[in-house]
PDB file of N, CA and C in Angstrom:
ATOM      1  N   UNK A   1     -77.328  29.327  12.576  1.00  0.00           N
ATOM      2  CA  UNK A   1     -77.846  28.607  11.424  1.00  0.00           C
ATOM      3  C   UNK A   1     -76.749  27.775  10.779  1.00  0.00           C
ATOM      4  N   UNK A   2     -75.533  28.240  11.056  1.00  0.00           N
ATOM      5  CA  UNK A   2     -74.223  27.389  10.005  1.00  0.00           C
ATOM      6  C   UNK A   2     -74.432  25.767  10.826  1.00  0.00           C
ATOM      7  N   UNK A   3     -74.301  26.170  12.170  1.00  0.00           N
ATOM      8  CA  UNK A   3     -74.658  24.807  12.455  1.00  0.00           C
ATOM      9  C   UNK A   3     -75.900  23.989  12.141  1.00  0.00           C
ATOM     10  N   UNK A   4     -76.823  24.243  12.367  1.00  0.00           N
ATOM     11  CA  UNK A   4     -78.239  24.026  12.048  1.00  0.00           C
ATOM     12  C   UNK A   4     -78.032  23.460  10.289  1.00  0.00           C
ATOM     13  N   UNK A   5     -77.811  24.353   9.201  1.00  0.00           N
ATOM     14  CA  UNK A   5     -77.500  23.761   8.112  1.00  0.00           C
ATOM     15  C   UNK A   5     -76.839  22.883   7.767  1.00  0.00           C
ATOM     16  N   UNK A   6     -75.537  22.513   8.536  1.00  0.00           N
ATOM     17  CA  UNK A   6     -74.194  21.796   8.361  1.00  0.00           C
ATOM     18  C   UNK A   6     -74.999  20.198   8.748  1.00  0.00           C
ATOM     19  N   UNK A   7     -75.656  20.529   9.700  1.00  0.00           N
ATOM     20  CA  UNK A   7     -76.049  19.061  10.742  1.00  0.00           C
ATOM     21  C   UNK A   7     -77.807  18.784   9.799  1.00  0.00           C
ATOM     22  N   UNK A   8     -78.273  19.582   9.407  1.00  0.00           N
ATOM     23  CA  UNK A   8     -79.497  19.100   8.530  1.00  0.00           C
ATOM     24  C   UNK A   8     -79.404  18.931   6.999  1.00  0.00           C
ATOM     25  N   UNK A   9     -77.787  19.526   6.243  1.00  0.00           N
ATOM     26  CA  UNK A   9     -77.703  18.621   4.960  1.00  0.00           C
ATOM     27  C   UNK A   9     -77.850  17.729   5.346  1.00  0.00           C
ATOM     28  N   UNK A  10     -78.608  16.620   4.675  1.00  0.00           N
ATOM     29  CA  UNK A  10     -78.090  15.058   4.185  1.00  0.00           C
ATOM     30  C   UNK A  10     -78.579  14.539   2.946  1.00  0.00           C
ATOM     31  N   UNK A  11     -78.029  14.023   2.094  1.00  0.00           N
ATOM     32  CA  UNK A  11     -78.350  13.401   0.872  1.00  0.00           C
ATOM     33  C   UNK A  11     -78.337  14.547  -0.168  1.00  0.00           C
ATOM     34  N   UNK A  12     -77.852  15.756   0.539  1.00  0.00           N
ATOM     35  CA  UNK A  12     -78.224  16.872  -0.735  1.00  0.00           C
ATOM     36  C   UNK A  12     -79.631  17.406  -0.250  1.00  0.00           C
ATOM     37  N   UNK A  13     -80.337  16.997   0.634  1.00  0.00           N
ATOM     38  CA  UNK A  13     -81.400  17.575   1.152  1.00  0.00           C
ATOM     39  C   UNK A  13     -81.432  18.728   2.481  1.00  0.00           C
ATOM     40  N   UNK A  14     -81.854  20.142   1.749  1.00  0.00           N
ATOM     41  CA  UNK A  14     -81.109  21.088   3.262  1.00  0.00           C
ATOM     42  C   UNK A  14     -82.914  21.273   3.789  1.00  0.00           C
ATOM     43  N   UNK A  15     -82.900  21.502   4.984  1.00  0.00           N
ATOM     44  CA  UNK A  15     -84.283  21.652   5.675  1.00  0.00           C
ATOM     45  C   UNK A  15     -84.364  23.158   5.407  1.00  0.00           C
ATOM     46  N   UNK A  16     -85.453  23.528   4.453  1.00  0.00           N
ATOM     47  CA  UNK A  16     -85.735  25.421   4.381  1.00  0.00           C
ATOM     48  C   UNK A  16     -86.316  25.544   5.392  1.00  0.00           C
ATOM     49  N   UNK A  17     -87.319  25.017   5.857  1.00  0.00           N
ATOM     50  CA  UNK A  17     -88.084  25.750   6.846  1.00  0.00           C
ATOM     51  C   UNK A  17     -87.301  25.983   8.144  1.00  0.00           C
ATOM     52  N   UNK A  18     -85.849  25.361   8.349  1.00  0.00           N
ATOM     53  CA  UNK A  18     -85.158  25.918   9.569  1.00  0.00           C
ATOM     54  C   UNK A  18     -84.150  27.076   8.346  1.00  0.00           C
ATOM     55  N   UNK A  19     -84.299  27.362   7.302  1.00  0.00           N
ATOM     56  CA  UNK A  19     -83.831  28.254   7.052  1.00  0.00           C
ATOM     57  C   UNK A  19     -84.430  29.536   6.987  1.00  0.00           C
ATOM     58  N   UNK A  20     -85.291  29.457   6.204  1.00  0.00           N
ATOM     59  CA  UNK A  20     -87.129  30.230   6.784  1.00  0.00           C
ATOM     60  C   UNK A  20     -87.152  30.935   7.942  1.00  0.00           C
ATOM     61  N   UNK A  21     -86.871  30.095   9.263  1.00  0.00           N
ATOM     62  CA  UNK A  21     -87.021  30.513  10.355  1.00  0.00           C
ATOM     63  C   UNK A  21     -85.361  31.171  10.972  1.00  0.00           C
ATOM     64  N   UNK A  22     -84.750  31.079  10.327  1.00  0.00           N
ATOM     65  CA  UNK A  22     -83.478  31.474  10.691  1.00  0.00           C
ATOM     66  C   UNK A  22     -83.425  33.437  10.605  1.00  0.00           C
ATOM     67  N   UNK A  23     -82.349  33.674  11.588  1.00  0.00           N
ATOM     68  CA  UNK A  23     -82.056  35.087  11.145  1.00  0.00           C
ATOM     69  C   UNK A  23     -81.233  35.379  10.014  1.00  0.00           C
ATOM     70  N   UNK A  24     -81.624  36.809   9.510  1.00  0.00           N
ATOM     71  CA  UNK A  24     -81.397  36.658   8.504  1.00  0.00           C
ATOM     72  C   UNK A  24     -79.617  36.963   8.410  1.00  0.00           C
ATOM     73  N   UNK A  25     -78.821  37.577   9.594  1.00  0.00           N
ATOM     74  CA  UNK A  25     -77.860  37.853   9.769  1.00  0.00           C
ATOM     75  C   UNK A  25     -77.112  35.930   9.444  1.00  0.00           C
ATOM     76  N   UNK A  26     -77.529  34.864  10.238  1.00  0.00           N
ATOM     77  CA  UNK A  26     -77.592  33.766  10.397  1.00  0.00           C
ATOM     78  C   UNK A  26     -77.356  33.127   8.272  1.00  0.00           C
ATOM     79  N   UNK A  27     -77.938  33.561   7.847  1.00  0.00           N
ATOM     80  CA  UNK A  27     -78.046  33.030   6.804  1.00  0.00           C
ATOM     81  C   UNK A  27     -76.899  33.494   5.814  1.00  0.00           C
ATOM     82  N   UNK A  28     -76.615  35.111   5.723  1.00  0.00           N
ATOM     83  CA  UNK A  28     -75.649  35.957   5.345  1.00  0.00           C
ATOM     84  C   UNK A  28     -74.400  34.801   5.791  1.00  0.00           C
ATOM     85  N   UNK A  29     -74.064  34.453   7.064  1.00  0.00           N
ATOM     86  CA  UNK A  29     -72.980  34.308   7.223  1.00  0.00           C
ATOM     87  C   UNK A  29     -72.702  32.789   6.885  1.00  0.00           C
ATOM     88  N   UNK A  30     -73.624  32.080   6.929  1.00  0.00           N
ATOM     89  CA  UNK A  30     -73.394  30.786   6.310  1.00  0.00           C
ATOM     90  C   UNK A  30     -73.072  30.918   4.538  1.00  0.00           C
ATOM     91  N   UNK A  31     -73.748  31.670   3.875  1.00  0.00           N
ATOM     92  CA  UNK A  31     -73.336  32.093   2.381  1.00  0.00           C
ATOM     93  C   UNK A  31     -72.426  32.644   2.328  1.00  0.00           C
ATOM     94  N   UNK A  32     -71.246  33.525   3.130  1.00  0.00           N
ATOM     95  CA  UNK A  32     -70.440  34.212   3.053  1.00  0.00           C
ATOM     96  C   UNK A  32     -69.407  34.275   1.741  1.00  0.00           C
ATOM     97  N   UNK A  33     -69.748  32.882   1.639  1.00  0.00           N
ATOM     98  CA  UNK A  33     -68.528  32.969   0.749  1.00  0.00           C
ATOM     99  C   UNK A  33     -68.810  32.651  -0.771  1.00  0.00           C
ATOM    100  N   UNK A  34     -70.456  32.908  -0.965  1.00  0.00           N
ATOM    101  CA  UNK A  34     -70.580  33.120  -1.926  1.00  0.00           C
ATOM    102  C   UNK A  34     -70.302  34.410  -2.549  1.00  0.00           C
ATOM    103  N   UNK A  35     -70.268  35.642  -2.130  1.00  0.00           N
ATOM    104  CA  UNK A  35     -70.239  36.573  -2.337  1.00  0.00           C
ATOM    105  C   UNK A  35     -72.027  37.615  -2.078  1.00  0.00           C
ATOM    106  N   UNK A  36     -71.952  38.232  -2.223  1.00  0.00           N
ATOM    107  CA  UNK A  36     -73.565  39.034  -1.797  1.00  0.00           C
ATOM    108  C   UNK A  36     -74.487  38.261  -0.795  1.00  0.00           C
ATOM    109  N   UNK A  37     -73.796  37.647   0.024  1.00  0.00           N
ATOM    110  CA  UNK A  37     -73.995  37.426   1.406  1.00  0.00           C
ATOM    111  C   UNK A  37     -75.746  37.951   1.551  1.00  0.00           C
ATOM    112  N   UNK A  38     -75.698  39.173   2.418  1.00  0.00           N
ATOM    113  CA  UNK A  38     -76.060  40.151   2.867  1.00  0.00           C
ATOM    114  C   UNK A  38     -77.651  40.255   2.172  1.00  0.00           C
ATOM    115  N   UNK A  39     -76.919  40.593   0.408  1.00  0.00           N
ATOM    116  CA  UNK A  39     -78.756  40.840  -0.453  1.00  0.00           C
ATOM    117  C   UNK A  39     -78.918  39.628  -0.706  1.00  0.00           C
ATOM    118  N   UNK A  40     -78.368  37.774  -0.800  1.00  0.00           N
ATOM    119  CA  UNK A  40     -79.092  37.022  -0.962  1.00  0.00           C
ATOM    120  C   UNK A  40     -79.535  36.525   0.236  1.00  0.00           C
ATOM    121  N   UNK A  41     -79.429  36.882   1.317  1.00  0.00           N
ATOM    122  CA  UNK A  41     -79.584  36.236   2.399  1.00  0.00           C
ATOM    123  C   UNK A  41     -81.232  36.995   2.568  1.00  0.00           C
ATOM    124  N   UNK A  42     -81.385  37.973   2.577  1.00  0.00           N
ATOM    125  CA  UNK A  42     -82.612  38.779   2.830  1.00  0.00           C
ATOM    126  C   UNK A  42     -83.455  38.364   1.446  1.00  0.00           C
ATOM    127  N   UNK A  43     -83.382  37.959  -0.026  1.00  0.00           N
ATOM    128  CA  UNK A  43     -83.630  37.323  -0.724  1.00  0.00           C
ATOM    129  C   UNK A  43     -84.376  35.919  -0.405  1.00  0.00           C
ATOM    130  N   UNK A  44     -83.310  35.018   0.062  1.00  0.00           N
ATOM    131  CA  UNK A  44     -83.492  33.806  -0.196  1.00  0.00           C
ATOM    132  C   UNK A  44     -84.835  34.045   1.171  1.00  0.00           C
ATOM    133  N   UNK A  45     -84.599  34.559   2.186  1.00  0.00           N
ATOM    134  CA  UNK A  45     -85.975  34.739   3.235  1.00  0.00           C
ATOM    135  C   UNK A  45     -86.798  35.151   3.068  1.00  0.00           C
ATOM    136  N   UNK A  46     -86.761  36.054   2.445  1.00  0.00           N
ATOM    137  CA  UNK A  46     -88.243  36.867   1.306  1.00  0.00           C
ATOM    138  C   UNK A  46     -88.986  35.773   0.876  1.00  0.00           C
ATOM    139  N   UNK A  47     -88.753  34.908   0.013  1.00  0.00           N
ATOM    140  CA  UNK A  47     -88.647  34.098  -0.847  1.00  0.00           C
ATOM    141  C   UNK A  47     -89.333  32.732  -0.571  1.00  0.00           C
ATOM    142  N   UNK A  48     -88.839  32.826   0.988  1.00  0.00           N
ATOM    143  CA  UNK A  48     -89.547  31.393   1.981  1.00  0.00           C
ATOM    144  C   UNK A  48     -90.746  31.825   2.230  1.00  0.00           C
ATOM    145  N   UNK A  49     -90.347  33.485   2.687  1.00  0.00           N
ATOM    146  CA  UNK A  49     -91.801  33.127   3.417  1.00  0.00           C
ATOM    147  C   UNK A  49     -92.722  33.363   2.563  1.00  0.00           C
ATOM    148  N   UNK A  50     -93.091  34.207   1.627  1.00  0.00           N
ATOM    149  CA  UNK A  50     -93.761  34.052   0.478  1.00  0.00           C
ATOM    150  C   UNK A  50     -94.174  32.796   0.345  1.00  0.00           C
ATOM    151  N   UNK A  51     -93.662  31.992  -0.140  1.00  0.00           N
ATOM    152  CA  UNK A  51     -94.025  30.418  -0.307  1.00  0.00           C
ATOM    153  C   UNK A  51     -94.980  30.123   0.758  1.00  0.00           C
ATOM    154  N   UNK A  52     -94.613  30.167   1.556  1.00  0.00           N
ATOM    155  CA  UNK A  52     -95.364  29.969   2.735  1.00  0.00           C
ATOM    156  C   UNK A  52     -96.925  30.701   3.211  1.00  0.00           C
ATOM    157  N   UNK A  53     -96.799  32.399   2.637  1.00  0.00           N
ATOM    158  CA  UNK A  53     -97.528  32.723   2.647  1.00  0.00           C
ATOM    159  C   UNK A  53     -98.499  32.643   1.813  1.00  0.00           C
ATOM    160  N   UNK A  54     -98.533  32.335   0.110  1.00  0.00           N
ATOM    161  CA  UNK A  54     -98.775  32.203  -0.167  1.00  0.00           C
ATOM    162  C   UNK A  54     -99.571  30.750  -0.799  1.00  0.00           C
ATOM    163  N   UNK A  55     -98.766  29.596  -0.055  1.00  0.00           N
ATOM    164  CA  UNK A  55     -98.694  28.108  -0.933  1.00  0.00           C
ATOM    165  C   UNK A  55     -99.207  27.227   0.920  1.00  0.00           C
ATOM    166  N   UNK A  56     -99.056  28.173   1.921  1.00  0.00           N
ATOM    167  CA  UNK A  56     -98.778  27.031   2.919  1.00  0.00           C
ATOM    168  C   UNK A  56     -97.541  26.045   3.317  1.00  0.00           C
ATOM    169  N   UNK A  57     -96.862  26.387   2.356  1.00  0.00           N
ATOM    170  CA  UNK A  57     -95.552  25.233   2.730  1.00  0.00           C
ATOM    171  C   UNK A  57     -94.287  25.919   1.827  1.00  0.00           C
ATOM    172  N   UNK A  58     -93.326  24.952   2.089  1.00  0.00           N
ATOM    173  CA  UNK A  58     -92.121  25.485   1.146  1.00  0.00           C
ATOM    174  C   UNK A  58     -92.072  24.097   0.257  1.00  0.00           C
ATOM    175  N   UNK A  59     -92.684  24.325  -0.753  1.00  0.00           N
ATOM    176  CA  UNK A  59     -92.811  22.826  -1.689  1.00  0.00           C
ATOM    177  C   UNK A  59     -93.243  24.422  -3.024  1.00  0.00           C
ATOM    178  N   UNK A  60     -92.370  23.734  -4.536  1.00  0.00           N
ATOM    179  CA  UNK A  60     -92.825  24.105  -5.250  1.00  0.00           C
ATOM    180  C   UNK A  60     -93.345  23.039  -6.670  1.00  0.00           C
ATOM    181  N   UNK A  61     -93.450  22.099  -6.260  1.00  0.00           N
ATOM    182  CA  UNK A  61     -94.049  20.804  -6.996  1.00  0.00           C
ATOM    183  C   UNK A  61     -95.300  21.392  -7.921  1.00  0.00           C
ATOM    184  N   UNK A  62     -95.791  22.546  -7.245  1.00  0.00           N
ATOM    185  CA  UNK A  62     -97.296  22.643  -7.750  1.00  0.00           C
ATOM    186  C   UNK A  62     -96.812  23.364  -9.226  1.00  0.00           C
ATOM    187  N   UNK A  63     -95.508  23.987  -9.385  1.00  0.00           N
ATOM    188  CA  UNK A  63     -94.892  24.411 -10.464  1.00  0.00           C
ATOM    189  C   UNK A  63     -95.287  23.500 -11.771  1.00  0.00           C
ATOM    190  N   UNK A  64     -95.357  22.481 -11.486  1.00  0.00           N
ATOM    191  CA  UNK A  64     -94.859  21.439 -12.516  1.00  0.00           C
ATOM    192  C   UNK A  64     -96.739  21.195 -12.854  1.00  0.00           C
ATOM    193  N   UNK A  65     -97.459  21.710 -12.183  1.00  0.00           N
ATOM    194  CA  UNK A  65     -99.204  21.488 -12.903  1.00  0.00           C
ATOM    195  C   UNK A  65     -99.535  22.380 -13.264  1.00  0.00           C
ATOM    196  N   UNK A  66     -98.963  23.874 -13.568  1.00  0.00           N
ATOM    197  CA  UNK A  66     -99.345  24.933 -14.261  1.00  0.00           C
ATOM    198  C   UNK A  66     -98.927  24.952 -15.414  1.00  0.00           C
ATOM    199  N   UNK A  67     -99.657  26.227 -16.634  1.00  0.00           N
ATOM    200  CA  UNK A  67     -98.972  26.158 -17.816  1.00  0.00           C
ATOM    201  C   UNK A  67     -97.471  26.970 -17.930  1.00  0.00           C
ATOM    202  N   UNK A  68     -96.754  26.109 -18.549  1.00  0.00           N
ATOM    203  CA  UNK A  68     -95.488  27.270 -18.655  1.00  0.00           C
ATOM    204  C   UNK A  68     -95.441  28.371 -18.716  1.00  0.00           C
ATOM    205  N   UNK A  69     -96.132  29.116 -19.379  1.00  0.00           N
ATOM    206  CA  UNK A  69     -95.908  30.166 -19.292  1.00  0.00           C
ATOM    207  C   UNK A  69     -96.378  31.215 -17.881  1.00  0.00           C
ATOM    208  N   UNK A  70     -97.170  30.077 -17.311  1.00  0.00           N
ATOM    209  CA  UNK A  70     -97.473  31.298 -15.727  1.00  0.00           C
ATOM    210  C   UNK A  70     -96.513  30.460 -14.846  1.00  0.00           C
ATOM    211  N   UNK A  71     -95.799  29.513 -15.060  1.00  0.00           N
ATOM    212  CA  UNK A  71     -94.585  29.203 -14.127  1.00  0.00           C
ATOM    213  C   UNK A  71     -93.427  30.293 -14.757  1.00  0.00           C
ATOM    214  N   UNK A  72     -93.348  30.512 -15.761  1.00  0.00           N
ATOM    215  CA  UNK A  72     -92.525  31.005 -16.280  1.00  0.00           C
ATOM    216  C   UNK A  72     -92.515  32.565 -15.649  1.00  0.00           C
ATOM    217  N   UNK A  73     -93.812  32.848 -15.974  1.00  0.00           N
ATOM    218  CA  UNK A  73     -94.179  34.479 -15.237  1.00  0.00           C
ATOM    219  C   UNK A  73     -93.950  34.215 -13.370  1.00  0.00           C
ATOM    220  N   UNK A  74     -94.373  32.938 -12.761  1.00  0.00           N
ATOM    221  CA  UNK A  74     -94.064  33.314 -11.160  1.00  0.00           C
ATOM    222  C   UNK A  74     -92.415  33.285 -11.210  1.00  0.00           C
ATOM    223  N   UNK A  75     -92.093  32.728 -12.012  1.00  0.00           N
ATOM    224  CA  UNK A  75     -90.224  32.499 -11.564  1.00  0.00           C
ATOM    225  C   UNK A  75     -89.805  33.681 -11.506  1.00  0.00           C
ATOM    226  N   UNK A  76     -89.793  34.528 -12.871  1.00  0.00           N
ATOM    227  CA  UNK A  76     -89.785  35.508 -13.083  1.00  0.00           C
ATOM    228  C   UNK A  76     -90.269  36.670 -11.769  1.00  0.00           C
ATOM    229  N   UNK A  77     -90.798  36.485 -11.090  1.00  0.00           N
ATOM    230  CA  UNK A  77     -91.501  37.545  -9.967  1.00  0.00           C
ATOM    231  C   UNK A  77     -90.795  37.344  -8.614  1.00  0.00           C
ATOM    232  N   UNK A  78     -89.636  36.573  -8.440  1.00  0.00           N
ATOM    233  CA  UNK A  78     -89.336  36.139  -7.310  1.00  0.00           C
ATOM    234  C   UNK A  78     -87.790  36.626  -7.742  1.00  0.00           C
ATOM    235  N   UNK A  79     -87.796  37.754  -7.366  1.00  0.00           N
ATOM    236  CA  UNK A  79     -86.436  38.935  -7.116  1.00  0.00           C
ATOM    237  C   UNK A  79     -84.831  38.334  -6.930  1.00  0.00           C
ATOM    238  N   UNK A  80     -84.584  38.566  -7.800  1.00  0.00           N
ATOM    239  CA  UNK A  80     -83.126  38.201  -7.862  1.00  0.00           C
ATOM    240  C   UNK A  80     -82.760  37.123  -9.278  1.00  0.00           C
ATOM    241  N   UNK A  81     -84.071  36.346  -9.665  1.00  0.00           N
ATOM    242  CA  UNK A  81     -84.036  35.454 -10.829  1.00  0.00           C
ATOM    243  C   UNK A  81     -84.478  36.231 -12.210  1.00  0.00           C
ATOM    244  N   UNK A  82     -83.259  36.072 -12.909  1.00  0.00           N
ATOM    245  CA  UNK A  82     -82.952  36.597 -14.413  1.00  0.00           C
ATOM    246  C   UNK A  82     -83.736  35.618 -14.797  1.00  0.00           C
ATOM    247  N   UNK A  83     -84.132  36.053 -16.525  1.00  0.00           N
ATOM    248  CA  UNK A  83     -84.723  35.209 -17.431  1.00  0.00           C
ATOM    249  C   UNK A  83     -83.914  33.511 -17.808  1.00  0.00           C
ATOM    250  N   UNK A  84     -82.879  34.054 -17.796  1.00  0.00           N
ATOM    251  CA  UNK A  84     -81.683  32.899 -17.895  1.00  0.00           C
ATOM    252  C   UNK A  84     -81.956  32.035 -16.720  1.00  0.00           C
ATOM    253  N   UNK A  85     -81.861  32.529 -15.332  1.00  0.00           N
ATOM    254  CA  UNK A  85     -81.849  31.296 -14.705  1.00  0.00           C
ATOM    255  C   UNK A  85     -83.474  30.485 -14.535  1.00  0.00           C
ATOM    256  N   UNK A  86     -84.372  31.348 -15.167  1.00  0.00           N
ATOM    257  CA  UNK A  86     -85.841  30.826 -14.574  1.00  0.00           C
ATOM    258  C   UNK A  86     -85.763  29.980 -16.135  1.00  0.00           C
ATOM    259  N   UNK A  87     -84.945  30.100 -17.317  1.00  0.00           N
ATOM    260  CA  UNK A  87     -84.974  29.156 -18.636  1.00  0.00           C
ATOM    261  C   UNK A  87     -84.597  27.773 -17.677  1.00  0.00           C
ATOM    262  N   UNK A  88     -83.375  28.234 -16.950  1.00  0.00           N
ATOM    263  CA  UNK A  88     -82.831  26.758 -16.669  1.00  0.00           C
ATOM    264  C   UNK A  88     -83.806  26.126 -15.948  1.00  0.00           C
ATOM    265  N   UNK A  89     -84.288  26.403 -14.975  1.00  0.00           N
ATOM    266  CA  UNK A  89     -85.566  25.872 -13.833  1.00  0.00           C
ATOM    267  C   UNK A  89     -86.497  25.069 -15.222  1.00  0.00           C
ATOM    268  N   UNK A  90     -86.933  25.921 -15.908  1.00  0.00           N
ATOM    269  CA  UNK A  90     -87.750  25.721 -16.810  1.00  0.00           C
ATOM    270  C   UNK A  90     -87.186  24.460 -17.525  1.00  0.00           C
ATOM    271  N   UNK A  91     -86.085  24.495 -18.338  1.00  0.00           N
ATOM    272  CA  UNK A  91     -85.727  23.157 -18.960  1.00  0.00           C
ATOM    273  C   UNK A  91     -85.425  21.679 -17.952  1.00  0.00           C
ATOM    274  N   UNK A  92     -84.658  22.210 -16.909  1.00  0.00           N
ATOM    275  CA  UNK A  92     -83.697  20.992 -16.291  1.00  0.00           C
ATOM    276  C   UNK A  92     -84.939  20.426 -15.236  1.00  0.00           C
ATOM    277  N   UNK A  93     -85.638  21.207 -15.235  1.00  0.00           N
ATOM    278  CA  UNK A  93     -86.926  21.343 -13.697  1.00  0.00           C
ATOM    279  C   UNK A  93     -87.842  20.694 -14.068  1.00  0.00           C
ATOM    280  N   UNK A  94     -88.636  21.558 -15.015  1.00  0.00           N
ATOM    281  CA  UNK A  94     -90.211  21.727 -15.031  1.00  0.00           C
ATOM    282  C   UNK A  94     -90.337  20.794 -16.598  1.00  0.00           C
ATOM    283  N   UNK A  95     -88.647  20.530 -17.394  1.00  0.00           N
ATOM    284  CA  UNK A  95     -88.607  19.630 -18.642  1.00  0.00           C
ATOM    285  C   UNK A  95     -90.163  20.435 -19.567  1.00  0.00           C
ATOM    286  N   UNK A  96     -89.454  21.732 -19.390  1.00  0.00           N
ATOM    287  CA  UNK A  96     -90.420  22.841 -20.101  1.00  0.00           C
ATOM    288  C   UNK A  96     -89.329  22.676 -21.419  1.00  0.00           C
ATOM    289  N   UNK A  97     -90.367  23.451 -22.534  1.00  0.00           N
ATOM    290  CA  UNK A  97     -89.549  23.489 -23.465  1.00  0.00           C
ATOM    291  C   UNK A  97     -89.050  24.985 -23.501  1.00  0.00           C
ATOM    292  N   UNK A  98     -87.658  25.309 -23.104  1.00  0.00           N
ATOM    293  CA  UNK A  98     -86.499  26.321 -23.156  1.00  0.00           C
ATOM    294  C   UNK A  98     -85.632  26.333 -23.495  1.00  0.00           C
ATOM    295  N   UNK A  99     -85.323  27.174 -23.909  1.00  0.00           N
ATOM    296  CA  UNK A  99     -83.740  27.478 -24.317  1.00  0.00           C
ATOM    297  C   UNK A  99     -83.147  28.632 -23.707  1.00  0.00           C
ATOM    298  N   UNK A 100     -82.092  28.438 -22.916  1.00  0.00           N
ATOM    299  CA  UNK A 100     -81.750  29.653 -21.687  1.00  0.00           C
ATOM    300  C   UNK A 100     -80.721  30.093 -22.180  1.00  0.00           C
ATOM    301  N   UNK A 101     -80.399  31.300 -22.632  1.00  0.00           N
ATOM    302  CA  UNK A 101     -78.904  31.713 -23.234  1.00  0.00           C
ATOM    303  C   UNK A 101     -78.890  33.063 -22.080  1.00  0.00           C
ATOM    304  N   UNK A 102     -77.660  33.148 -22.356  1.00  0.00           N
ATOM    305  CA  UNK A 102     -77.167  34.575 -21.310  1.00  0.00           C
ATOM    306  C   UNK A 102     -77.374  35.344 -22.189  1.00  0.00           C
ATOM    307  N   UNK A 103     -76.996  37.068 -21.689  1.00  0.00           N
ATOM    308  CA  UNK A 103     -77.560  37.799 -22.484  1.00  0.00           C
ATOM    309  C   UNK A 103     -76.182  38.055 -23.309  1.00  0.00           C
ATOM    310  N   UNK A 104     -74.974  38.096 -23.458  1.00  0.00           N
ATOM    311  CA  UNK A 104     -73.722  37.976 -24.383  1.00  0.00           C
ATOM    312  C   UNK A 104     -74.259  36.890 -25.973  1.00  0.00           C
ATOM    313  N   UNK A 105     -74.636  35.628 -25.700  1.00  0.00           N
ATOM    314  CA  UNK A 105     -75.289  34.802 -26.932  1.00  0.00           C
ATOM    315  C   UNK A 105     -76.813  35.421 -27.243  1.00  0.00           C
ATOM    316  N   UNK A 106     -77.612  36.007 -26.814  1.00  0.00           N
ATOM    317  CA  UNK A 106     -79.107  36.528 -26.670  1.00  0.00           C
ATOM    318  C   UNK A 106     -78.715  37.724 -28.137  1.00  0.00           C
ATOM    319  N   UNK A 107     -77.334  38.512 -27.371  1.00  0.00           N
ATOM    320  CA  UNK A 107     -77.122  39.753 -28.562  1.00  0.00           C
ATOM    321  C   UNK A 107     -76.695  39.069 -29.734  1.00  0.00           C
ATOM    322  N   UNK A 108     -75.736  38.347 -29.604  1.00  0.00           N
ATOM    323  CA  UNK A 108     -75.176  37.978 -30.819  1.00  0.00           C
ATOM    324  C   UNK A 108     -75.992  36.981 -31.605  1.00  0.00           C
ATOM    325  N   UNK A 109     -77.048  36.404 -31.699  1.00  0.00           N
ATOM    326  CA  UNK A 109     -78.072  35.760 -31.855  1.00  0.00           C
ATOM    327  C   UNK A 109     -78.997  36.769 -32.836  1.00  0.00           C
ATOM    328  N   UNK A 110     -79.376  37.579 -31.719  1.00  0.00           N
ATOM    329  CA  UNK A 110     -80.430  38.793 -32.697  1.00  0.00           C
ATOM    330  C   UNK A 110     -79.566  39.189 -33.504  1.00  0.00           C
ATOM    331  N   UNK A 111     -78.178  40.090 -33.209  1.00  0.00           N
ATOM    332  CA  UNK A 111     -77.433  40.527 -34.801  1.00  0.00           C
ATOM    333  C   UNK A 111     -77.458  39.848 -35.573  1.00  0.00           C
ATOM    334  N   UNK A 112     -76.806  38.517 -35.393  1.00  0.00           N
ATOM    335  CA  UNK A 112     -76.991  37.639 -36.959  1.00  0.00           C
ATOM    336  C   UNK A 112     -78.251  36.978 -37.913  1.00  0.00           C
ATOM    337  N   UNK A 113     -79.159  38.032 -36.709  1.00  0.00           N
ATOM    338  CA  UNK A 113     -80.971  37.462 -37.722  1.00  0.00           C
ATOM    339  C   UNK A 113     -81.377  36.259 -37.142  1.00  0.00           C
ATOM    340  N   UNK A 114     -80.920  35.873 -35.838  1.00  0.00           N
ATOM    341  CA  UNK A 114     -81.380  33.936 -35.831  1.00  0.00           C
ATOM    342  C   UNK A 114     -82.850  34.150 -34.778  1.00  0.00           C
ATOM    343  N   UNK A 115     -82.556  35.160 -34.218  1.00  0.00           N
ATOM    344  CA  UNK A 115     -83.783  35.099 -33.440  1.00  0.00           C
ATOM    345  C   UNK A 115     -84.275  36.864 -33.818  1.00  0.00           C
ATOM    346  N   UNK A 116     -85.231  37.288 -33.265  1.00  0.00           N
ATOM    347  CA  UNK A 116     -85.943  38.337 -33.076  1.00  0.00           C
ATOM    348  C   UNK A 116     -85.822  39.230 -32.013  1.00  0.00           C
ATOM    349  N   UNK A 117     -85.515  40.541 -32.049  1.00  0.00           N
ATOM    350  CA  UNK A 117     -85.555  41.466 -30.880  1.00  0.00           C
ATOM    351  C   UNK A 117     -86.925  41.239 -29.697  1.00  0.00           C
ATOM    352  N   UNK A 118     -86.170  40.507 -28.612  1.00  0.00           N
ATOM    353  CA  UNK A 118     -86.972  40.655 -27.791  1.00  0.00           C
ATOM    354  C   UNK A 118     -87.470  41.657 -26.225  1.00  0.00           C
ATOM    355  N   UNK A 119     -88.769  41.731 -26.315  1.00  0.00           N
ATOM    356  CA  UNK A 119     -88.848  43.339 -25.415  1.00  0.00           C
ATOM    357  C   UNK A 119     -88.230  42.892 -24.130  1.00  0.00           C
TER     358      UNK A 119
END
């Protein structure tokens, strides 16, 4: 797959569905050096084929015709994505209205009264 990925970037565009179809050992080792190799690699394949199984394709465009808050709830359901990073999808993406803080500003936020304990 390192080759396969290396030779199908272009423009910033990587082909999933030869990642999809890739092993998953294959995928681990092209991420290597992100660190957690191994659990995002079995992740990020979970993840395809779902799409797939569920949507027919690996396109999530259809994101952007639902209401936020059930894009908000599928982001949320797809293992490995914190609230924080499905805010960012949400603002930079879907130009939802979010505000994504980590959870270090989230605490210090509720102590000083600015927001509300959330469950």
């Amino acid at each position: 797959l390192g080759w396969c990925i290396e030779w199908q970037v272009q423009d910033d565009y990587l082909d999933w569905e030869a990642v999809r179809c890739a092993d998953v050992d294959e995928i681990a080792n092209t991420i290597k050096e992100r660190g957690m190799n191994n659990v995002l690699a079995k992740r990020i394949k979970d993840f395809l084929n779902r799409l797939v199984r569920e949507h027919g394709n690996i396109d999530l465009e259809w994101l952007r015709d639902v209401p936020p808050d059930k894009a908000k709830e599928y982001l949320l359901s797809i293992r490995g994505l914190g609230l924080k990073s499905v805010e960012c999808v949400r603002l930079l993406t879907l130009h939802h209205l979010a505000f994504p803080v980590d959870t270090n500003v989230g605490r210090i936020a509720v102590r000083l009264g600015w927001v509300p304990l959330q469950p």
